[in-house]
PDB file of N, CA and C in Angstrom:
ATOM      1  N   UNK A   1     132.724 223.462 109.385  1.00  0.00           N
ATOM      2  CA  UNK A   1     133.783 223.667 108.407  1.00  0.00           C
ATOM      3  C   UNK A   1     135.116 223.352 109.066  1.00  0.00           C
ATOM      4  N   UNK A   2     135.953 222.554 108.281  1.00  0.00           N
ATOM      5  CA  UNK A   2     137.162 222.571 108.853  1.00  0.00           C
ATOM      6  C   UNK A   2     138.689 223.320 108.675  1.00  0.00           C
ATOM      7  N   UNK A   3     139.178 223.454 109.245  1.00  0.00           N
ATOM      8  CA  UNK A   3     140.258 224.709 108.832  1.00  0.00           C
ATOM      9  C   UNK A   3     140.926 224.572 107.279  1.00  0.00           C
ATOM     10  N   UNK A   4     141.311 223.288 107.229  1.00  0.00           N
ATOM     11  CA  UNK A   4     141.899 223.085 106.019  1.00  0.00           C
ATOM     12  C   UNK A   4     140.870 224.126 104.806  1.00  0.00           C
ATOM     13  N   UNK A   5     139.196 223.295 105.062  1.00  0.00           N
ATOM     14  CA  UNK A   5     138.375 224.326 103.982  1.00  0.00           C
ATOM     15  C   UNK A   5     138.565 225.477 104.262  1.00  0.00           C
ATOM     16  N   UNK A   6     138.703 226.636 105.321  1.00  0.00           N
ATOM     17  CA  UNK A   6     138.815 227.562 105.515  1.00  0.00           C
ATOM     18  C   UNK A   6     140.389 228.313 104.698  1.00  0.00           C
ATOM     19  N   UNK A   7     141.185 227.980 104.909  1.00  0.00           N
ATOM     20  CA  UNK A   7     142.607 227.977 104.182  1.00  0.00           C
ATOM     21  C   UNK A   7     142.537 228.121 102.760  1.00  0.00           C
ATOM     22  N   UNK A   8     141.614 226.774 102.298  1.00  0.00           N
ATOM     23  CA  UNK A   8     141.287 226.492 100.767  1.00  0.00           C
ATOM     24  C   UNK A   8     140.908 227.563  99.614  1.00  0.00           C
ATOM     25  N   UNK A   9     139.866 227.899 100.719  1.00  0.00           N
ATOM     26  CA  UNK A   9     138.515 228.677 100.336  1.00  0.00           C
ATOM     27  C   UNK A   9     139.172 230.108  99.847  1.00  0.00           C
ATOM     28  N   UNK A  10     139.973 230.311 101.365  1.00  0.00           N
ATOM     29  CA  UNK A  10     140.876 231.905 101.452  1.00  0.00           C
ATOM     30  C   UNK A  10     142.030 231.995  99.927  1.00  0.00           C
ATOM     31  N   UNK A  11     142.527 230.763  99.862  1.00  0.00           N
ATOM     32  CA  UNK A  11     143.915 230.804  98.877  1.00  0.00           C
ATOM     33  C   UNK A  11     143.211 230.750  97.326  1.00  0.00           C
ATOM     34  N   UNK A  12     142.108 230.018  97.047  1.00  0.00           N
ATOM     35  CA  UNK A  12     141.467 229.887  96.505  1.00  0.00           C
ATOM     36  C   UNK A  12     140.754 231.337  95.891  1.00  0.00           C
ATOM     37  N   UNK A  13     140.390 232.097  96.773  1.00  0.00           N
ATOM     38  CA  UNK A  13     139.511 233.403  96.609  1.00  0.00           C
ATOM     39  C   UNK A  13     140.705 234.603  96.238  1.00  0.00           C
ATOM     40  N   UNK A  14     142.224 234.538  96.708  1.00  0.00           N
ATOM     41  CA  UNK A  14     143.001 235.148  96.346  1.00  0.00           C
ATOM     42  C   UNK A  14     143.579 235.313  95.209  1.00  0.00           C
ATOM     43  N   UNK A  15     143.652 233.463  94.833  1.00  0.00           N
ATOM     44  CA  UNK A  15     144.063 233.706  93.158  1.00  0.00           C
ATOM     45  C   UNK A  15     142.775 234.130  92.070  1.00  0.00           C
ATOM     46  N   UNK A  16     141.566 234.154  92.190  1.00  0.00           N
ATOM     47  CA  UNK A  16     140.763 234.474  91.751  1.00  0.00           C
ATOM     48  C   UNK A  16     140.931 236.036  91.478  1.00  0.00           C
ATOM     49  N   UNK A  17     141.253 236.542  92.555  1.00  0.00           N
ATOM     50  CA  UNK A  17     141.568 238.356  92.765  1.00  0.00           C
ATOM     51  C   UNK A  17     142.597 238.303  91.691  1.00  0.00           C
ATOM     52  N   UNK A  18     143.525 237.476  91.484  1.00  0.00           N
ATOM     53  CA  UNK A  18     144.804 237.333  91.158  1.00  0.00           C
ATOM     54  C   UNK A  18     144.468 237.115  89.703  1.00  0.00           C
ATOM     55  N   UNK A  19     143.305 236.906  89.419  1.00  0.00           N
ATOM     56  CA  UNK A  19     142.468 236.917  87.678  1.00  0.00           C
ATOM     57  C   UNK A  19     143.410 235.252  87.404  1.00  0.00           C
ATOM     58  N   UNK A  20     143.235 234.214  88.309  1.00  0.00           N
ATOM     59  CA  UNK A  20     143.137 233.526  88.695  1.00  0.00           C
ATOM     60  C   UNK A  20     144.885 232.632  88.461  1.00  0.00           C
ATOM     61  N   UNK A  21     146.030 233.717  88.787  1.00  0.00           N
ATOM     62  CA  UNK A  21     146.989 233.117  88.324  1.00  0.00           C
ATOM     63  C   UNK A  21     147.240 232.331  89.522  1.00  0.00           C
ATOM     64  N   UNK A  22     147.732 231.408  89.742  1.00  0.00           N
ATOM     65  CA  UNK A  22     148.309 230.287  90.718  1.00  0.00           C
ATOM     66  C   UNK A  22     148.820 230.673  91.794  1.00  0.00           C
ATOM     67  N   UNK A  23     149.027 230.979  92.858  1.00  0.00           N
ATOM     68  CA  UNK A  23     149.884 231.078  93.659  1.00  0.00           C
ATOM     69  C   UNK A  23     150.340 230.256  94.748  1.00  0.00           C
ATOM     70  N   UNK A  24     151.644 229.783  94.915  1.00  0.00           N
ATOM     71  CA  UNK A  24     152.520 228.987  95.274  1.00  0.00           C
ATOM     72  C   UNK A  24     152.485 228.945  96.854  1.00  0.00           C
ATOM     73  N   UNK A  25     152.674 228.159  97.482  1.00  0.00           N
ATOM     74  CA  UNK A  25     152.367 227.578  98.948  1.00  0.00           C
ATOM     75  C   UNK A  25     153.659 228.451  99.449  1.00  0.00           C
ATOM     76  N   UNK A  26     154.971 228.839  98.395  1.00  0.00           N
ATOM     77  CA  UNK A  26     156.119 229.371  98.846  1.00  0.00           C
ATOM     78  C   UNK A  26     155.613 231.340  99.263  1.00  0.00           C
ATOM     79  N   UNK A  27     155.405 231.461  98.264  1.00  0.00           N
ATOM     80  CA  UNK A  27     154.447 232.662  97.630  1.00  0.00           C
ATOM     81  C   UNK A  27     153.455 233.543  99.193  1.00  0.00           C
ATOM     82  N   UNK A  28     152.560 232.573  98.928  1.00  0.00           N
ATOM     83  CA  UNK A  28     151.288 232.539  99.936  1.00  0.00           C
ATOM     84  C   UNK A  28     152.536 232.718 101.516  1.00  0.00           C
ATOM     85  N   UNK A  29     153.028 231.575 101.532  1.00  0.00           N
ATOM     86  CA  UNK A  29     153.712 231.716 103.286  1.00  0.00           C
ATOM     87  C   UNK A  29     154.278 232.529 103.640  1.00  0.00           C
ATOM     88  N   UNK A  30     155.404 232.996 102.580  1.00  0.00           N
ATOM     89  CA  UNK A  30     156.128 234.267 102.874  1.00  0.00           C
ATOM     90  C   UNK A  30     155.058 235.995 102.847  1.00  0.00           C
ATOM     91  N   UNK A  31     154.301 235.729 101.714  1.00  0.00           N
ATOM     92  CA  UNK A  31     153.535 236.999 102.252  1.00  0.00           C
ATOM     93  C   UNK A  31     152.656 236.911 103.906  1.00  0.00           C
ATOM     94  N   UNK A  32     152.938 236.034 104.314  1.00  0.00           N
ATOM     95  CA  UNK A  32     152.081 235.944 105.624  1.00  0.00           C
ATOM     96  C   UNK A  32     153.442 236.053 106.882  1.00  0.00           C
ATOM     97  N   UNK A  33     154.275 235.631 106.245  1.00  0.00           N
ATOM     98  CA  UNK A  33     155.679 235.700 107.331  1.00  0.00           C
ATOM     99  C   UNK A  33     155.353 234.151 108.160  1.00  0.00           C
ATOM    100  N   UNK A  34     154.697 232.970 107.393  1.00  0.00           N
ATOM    101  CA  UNK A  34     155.296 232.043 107.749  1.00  0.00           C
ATOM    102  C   UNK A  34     155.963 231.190 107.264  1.00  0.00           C
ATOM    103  N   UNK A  35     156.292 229.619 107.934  1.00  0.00           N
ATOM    104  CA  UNK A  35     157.144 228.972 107.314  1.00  0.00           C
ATOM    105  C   UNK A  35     155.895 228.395 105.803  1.00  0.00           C
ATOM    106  N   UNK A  36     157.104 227.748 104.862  1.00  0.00           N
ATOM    107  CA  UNK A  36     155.934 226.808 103.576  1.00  0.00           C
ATOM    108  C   UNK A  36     154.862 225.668 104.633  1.00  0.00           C
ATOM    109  N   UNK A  37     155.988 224.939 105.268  1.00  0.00           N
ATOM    110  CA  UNK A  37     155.451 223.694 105.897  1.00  0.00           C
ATOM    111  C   UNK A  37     154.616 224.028 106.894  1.00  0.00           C
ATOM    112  N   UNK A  38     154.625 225.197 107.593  1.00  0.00           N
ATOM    113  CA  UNK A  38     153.348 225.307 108.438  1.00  0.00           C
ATOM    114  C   UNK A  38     152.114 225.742 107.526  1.00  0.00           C
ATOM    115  N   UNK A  39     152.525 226.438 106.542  1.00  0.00           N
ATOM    116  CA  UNK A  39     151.022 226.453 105.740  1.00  0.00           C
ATOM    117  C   UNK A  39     150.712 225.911 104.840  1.00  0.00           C
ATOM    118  N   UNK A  40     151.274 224.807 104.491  1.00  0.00           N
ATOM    119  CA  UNK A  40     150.973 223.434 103.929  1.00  0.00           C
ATOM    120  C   UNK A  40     150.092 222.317 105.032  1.00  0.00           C
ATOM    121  N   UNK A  41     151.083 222.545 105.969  1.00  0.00           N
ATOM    122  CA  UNK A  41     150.418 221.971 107.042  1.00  0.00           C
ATOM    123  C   UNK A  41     149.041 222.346 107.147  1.00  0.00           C
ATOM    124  N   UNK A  42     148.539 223.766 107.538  1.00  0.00           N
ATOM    125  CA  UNK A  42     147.309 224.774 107.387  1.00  0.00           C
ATOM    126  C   UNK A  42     146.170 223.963 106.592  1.00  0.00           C
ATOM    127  N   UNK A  43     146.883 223.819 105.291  1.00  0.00           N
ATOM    128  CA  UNK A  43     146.051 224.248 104.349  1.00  0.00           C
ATOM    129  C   UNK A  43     145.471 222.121 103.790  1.00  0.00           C
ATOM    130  N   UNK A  44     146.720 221.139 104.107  1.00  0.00           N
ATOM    131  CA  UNK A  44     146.257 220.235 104.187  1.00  0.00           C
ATOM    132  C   UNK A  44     145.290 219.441 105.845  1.00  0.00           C
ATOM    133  N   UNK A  45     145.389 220.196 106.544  1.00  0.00           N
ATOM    134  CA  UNK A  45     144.609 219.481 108.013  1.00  0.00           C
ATOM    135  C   UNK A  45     145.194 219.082 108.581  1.00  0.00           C
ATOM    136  N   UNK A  46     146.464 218.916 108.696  1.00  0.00           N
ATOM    137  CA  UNK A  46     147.522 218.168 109.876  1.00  0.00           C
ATOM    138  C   UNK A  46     147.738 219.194 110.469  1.00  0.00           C
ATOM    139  N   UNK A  47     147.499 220.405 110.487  1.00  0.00           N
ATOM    140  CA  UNK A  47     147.856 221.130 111.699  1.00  0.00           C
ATOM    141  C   UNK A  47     146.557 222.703 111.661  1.00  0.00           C
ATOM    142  N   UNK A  48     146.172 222.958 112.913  1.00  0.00           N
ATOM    143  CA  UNK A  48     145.093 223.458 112.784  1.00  0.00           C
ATOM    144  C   UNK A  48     145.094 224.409 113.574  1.00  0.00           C
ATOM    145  N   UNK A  49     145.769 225.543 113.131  1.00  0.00           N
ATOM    146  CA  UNK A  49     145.761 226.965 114.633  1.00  0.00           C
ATOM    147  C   UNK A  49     144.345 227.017 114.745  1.00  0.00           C
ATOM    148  N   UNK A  50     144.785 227.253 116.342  1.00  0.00           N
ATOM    149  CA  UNK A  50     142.855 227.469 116.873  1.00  0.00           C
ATOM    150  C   UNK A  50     142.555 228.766 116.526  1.00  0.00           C
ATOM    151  N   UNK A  51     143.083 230.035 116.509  1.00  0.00           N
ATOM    152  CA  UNK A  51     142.516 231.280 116.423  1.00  0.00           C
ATOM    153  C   UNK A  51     141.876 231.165 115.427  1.00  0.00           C
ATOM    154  N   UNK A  52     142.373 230.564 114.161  1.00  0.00           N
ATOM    155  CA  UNK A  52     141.797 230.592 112.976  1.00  0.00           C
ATOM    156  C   UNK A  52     140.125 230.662 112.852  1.00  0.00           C
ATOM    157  N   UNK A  53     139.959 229.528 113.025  1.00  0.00           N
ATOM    158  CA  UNK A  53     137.993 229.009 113.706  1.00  0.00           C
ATOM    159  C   UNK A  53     137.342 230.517 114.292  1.00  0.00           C
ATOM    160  N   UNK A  54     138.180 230.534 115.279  1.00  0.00           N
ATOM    161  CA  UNK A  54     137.429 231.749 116.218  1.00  0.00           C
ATOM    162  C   UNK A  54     136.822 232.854 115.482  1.00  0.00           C
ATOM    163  N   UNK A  55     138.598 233.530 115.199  1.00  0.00           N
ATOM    164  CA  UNK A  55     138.201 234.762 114.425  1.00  0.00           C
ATOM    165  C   UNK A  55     137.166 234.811 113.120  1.00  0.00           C
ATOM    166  N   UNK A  56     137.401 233.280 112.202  1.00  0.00           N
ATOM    167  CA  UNK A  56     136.226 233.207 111.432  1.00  0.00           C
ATOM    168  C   UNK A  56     134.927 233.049 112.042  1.00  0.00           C
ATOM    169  N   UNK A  57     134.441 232.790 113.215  1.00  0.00           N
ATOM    170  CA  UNK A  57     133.260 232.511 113.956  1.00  0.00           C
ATOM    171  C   UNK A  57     132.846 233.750 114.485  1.00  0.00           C
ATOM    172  N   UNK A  58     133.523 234.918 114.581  1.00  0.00           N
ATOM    173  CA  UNK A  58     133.506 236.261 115.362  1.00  0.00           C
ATOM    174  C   UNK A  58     133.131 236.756 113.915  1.00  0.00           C
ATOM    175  N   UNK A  59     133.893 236.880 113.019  1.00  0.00           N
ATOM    176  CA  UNK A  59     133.525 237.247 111.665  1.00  0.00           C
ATOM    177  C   UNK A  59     132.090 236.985 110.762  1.00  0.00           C
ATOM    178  N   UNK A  60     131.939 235.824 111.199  1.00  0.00           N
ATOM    179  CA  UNK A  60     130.798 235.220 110.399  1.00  0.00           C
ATOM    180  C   UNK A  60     129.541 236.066 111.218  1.00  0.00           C
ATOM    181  N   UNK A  61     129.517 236.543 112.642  1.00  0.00           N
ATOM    182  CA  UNK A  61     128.612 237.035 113.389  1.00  0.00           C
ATOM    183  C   UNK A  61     128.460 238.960 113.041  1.00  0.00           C
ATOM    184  N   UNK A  62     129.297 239.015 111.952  1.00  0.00           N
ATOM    185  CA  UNK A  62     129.021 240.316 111.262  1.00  0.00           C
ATOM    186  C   UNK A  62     128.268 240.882 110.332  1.00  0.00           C
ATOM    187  N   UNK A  63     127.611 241.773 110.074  1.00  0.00           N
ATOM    188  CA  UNK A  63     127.270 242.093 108.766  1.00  0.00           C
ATOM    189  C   UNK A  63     127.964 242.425 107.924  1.00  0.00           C
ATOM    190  N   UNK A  64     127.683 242.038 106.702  1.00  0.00           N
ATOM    191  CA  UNK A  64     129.035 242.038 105.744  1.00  0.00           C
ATOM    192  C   UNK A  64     129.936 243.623 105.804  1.00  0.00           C
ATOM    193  N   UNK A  65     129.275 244.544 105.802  1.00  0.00           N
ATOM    194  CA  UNK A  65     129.876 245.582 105.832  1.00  0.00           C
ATOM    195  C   UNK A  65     130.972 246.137 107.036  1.00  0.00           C
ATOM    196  N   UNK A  66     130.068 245.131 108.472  1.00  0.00           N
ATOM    197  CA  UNK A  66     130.859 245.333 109.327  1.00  0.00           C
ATOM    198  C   UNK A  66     132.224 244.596 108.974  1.00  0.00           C
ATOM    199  N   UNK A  67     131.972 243.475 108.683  1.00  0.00           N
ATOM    200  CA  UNK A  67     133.156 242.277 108.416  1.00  0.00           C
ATOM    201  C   UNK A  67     134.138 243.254 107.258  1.00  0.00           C
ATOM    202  N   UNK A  68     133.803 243.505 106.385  1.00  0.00           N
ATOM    203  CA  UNK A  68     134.926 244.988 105.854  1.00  0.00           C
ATOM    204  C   UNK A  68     135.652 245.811 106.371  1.00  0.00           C
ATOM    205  N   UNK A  69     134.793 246.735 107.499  1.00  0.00           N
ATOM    206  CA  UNK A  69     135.263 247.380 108.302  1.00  0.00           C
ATOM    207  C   UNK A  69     136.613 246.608 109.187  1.00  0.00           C
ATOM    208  N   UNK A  70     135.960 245.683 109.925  1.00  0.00           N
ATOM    209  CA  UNK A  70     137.235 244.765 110.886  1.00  0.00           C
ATOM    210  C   UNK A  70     138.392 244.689 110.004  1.00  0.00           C
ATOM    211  N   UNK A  71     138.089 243.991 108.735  1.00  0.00           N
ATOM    212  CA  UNK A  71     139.074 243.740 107.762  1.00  0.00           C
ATOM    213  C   UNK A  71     140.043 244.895 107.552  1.00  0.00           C
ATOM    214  N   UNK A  72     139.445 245.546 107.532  1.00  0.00           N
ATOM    215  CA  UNK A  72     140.428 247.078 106.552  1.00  0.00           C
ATOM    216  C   UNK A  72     140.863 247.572 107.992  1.00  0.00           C
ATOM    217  N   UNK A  73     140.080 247.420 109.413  1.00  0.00           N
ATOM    218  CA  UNK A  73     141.283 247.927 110.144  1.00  0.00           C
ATOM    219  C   UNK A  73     142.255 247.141 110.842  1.00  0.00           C
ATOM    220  N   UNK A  74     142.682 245.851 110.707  1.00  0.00           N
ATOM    221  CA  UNK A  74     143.065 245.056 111.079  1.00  0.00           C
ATOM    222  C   UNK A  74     144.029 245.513 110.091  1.00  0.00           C
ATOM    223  N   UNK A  75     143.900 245.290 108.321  1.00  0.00           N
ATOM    224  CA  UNK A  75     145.031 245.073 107.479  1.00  0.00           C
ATOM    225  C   UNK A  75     145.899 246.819 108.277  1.00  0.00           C
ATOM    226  N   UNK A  76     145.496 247.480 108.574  1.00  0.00           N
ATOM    227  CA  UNK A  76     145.968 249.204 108.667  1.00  0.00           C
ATOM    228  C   UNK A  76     147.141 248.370 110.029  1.00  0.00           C
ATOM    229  N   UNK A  77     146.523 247.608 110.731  1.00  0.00           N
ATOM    230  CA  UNK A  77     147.271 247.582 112.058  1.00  0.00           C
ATOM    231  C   UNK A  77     148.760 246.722 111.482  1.00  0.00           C
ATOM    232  N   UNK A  78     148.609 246.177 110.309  1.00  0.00           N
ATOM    233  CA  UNK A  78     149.740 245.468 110.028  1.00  0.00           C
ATOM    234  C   UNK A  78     150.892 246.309 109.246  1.00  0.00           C
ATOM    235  N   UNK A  79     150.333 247.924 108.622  1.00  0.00           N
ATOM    236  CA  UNK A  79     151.357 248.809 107.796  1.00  0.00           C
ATOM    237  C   UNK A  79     152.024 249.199 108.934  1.00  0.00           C
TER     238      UNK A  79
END
């Protein structure tokens, strides 16, 4: 898989949550605290943070429930 699909997949699965309203590359970057153009960049393949891969490769080696768990304490480490 390549990051761009990974990005896709994620922004993709959010507006779905979102009862599938659109959300904007402006939108999406600032809730993440980055720039538009780096996650345009992201999300078209010209630019490809490595952690990204990893942590999805560490993730994918979970059981789903564990992969929840990581999730929900990771989001806690960001309040």
């Amino acid at each position: 898989m390549q990051i761009d699909d990974l990005f896709n997949i994620l922004h993709n699965s959010l507006e779905s949550k979102n009862n599938g309203k659109k959300i904007s590359l402006k939108d999406m970057s600032s809730s993440l605290g980055i720039s538009m153009r780096t996650y345009q960049d992201w999300k078209l393949g010209r630019a490809k943070p490595q952690a990204a891969s990893v942590v999805m490769k560490m993730l994918g080696q979970l059981d789903d429930d564990e992969v929840i768990r990581a999730v929900r304490k990771i989001n806690k480490l960001e309040d």
